[in-house]
C-alpha atoms as a PDB file:
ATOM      1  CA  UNK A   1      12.392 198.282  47.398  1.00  0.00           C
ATOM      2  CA  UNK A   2       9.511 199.635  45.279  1.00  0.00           C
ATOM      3  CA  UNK A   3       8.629 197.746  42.198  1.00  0.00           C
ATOM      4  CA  UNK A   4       9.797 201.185  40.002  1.00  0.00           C
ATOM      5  CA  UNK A   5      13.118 201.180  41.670  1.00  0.00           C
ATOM      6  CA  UNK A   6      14.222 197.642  40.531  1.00  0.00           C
ATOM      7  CA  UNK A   7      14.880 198.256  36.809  1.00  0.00           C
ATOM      8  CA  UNK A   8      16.989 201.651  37.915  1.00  0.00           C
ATOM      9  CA  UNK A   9      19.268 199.304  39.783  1.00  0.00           C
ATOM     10  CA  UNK A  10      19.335 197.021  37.349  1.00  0.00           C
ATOM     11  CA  UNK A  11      20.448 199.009  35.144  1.00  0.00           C
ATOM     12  CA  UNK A  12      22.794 200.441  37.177  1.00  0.00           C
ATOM     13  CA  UNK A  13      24.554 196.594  38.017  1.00  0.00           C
ATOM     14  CA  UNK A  14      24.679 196.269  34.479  1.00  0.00           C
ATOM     15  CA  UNK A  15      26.555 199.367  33.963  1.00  0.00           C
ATOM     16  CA  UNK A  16      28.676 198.457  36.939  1.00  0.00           C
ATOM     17  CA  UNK A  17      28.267 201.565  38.678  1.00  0.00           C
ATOM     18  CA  UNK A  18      30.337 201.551  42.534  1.00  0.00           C
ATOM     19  CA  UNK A  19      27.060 202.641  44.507  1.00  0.00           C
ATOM     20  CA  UNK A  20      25.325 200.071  43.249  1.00  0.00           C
ATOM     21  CA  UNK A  21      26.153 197.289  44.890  1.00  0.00           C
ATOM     22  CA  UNK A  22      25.608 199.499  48.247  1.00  0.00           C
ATOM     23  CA  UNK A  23      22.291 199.855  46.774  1.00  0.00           C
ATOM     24  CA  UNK A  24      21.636 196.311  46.224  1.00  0.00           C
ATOM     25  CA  UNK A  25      22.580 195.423  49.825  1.00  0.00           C
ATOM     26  CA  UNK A  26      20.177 197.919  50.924  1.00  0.00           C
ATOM     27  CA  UNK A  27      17.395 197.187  48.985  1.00  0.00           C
ATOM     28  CA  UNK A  28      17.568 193.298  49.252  1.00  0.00           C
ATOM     29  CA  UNK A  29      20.209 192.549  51.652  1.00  0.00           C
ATOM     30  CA  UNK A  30      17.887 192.048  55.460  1.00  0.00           C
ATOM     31  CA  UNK A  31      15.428 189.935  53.775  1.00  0.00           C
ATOM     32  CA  UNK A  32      18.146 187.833  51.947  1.00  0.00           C
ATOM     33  CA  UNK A  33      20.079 187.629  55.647  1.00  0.00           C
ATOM     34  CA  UNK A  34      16.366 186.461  57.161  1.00  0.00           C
ATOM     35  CA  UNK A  35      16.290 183.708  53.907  1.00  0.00           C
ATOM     36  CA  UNK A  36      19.397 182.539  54.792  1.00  0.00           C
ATOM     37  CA  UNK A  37      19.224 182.334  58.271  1.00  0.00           C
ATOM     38  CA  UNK A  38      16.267 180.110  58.363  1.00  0.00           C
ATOM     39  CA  UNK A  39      18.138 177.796  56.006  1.00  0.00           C
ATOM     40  CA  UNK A  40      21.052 177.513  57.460  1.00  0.00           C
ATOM     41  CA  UNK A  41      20.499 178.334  61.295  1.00  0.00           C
ATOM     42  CA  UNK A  42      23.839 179.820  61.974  1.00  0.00           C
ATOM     43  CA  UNK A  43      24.154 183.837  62.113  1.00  0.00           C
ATOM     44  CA  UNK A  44      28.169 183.207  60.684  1.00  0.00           C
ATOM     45  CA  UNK A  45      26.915 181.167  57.921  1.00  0.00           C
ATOM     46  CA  UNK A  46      23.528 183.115  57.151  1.00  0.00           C
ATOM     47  CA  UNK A  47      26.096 186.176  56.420  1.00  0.00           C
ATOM     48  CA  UNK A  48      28.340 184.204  54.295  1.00  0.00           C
ATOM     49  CA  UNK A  49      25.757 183.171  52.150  1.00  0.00           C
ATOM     50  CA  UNK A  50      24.583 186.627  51.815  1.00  0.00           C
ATOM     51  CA  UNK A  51      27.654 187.764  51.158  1.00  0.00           C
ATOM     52  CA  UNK A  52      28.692 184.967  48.353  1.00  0.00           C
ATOM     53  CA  UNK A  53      25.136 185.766  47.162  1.00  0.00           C
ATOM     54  CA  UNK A  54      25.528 189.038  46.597  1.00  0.00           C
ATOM     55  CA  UNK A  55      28.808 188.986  45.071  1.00  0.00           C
ATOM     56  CA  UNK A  56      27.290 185.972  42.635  1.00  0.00           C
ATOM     57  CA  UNK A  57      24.302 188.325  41.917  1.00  0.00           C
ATOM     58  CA  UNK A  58      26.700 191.293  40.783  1.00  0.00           C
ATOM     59  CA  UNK A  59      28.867 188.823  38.725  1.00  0.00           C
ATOM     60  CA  UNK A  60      26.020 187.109  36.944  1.00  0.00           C
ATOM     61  CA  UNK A  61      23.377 189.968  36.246  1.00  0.00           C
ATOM     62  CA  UNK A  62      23.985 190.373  32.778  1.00  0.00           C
ATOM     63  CA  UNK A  63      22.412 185.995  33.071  1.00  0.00           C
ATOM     64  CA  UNK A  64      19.346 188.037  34.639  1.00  0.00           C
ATOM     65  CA  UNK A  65      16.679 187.751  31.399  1.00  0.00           C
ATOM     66  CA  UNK A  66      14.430 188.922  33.101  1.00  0.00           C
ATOM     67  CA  UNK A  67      11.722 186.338  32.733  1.00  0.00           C
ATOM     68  CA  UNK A  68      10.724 186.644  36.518  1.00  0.00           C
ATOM     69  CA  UNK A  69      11.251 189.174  39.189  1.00  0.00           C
ATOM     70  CA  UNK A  70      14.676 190.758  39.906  1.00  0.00           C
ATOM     71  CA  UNK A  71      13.947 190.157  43.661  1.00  0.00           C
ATOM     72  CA  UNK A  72      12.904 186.099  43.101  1.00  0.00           C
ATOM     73  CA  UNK A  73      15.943 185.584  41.043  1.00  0.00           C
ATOM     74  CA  UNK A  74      17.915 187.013  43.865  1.00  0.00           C
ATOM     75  CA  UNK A  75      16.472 185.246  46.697  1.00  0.00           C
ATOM     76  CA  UNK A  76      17.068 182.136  44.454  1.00  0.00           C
ATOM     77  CA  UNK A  77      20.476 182.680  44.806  1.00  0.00           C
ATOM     78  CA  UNK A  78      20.311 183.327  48.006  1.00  0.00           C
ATOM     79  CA  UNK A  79      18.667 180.220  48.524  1.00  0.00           C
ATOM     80  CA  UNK A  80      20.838 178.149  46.627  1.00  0.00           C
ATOM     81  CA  UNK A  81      23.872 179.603  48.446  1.00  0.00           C
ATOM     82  CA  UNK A  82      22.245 178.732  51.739  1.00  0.00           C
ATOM     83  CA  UNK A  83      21.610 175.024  50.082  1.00  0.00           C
ATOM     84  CA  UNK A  84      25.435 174.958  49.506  1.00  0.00           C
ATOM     85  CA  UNK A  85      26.540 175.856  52.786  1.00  0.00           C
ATOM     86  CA  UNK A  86      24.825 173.508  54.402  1.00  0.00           C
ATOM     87  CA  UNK A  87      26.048 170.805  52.435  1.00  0.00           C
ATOM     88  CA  UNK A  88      29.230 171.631  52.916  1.00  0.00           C
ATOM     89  CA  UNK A  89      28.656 171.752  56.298  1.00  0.00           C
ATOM     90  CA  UNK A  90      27.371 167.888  56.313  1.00  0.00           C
ATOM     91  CA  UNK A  91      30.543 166.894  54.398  1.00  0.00           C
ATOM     92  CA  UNK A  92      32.922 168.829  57.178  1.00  0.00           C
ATOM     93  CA  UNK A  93      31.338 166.607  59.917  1.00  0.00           C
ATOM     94  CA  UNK A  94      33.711 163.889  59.676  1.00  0.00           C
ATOM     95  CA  UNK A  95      36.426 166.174  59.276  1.00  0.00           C
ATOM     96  CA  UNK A  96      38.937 166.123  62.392  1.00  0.00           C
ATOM     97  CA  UNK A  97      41.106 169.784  62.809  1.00  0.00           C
ATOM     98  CA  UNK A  98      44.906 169.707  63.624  1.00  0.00           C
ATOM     99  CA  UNK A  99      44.802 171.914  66.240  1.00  0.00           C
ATOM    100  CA  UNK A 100      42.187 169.170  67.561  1.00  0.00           C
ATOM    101  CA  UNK A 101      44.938 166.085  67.717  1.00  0.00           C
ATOM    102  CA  UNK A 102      48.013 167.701  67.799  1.00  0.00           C
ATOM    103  CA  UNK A 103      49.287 167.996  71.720  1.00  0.00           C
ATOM    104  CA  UNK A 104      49.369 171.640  72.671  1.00  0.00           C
ATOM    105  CA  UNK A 105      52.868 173.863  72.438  1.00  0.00           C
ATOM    106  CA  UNK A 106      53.823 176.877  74.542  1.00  0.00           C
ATOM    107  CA  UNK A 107      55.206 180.567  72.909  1.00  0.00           C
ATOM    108  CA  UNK A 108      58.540 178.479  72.844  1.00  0.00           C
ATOM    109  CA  UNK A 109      57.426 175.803  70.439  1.00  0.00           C
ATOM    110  CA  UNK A 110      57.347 173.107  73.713  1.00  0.00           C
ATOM    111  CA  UNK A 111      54.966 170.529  74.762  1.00  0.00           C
ATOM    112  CA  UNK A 112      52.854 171.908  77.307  1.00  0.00           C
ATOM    113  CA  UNK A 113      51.723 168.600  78.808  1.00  0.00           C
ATOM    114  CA  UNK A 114      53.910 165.082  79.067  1.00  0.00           C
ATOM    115  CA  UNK A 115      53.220 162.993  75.430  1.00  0.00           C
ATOM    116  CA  UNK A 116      52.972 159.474  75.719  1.00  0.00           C
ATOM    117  CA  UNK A 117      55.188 156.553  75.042  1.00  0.00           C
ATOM    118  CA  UNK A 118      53.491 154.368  72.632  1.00  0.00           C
ATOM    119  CA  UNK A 119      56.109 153.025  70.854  1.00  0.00           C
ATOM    120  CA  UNK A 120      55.694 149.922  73.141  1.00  0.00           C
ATOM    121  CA  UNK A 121      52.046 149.442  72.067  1.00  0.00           C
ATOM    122  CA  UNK A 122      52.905 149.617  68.118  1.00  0.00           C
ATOM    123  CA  UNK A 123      53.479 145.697  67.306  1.00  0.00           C
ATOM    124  CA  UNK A 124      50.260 144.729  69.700  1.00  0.00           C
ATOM    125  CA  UNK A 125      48.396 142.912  66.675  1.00  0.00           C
ATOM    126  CA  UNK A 126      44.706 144.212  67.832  1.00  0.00           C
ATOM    127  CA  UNK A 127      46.285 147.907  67.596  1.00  0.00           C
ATOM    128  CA  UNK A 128      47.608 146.954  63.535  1.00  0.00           C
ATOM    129  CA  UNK A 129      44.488 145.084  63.159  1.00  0.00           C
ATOM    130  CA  UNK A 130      42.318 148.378  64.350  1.00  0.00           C
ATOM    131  CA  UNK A 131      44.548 150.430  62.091  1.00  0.00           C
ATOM    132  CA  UNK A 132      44.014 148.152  58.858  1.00  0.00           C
ATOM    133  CA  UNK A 133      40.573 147.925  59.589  1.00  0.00           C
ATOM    134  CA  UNK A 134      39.993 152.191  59.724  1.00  0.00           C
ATOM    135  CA  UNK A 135      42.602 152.691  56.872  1.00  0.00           C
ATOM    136  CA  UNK A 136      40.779 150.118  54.845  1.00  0.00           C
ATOM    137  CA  UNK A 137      37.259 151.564  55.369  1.00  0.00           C
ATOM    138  CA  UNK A 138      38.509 155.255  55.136  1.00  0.00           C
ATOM    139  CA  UNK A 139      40.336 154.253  51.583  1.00  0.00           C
ATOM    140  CA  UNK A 140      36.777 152.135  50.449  1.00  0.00           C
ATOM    141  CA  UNK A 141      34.665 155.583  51.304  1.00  0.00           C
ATOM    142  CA  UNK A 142      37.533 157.776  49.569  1.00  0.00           C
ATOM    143  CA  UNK A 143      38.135 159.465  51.860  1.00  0.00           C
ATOM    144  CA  UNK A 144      42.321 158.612  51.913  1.00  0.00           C
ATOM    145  CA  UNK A 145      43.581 161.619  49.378  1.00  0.00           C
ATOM    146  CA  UNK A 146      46.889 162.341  51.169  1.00  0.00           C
ATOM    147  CA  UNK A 147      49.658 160.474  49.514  1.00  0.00           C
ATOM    148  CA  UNK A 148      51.604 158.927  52.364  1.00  0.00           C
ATOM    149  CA  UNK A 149      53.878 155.651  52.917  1.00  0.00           C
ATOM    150  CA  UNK A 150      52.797 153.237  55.887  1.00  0.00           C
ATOM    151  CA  UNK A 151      56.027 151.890  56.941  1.00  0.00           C
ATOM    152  CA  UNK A 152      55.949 147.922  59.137  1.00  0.00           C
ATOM    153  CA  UNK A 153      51.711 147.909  58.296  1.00  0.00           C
ATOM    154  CA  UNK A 154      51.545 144.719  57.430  1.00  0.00           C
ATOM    155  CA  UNK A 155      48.403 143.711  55.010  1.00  0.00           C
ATOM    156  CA  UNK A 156      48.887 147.192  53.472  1.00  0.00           C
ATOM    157  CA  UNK A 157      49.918 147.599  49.912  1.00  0.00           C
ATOM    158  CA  UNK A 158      52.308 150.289  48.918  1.00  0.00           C
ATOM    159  CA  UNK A 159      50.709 153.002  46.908  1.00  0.00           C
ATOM    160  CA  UNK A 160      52.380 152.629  43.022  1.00  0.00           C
ATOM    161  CA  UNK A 161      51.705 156.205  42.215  1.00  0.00           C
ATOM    162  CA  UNK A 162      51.564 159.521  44.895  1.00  0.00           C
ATOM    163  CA  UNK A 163      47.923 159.880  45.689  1.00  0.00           C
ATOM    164  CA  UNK A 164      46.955 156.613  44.334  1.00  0.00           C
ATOM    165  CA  UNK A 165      45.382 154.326  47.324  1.00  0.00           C
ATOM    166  CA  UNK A 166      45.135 151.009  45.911  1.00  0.00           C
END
């Protein structure tokens, strides 16, 4: 984008006019995708960010003062976005799915494979004393937020209030 085209589509995100978002993408939007891929190095998340960018960038231009370039202030944003994702993406990695755990079900709601009996194992002392010990360090880091009720755990305390750990 030339350097006389900027203020015409600023202007014209200020007024809120439909093409110009289309015109922002254009100008702006391979060189923001190239920003944000280096950052993050993922294609999925490099069009995310663009994507939330952008959409911050037409919110928030009337915060635009104009004290630097139209074009740094967006790849700030871009930036920052990119910043974002990627610590999100850190805080996921201790995250376990459902579909990751749960056993797998056919189309008729059916265990595909035979489950387990461990109901034998449940009053072996070194699996309750593995069990306090995660539950304990998992509550210490936070990371318990689902209000639940352990039932025959001994050395657990019941929870006096939902969500409340201690």
């Amino acid at each position: 984008m030339s350097l006389q085209m900027a203020p015409d589509l600023l202007e014209a995100l200020r007024h809120h006019e439909p093409a110009a978002a289309e015109c922002l993408v254009g100008a702006y939007g391979e060189r923001a995708y190239r920003l944000a891929a280096r950052v993050t190095r993922n294609e999925q998340d490099a069009e995310e960010v663009v994507q939330d960018a952008f959409y911050a960038v037409i919110r928030q231009i009337d915060t635009f003062r104009g004290e630097s370039a139209f074009g740094s202030w967006l790849y700030r944003i871009v930036a920052n976005a990119a910043y974002q994702k990627l610590r999100a993406r850190r805080r996921r990695r201790g995250e376990v799915r459902w579909d990751e755990v749960l056993p797998p079900f056919d189309e008729q709601s059916r265990h595909v494979a035979p489950i387990a009996d461990w109901s034998p194992r449940v009053n072996d002392p070194s699996i309750q004393t593995e069990l306090r010990m995660v539950l304990e360090a998992a509550r210490r880091r936070g990371a318990v937020r689902v209000p639940c009720r352990l039932c025959g755990s001994p050395g657990l305390r019941r929870p006096r209030r939902v969500g409340e750990a201690t």
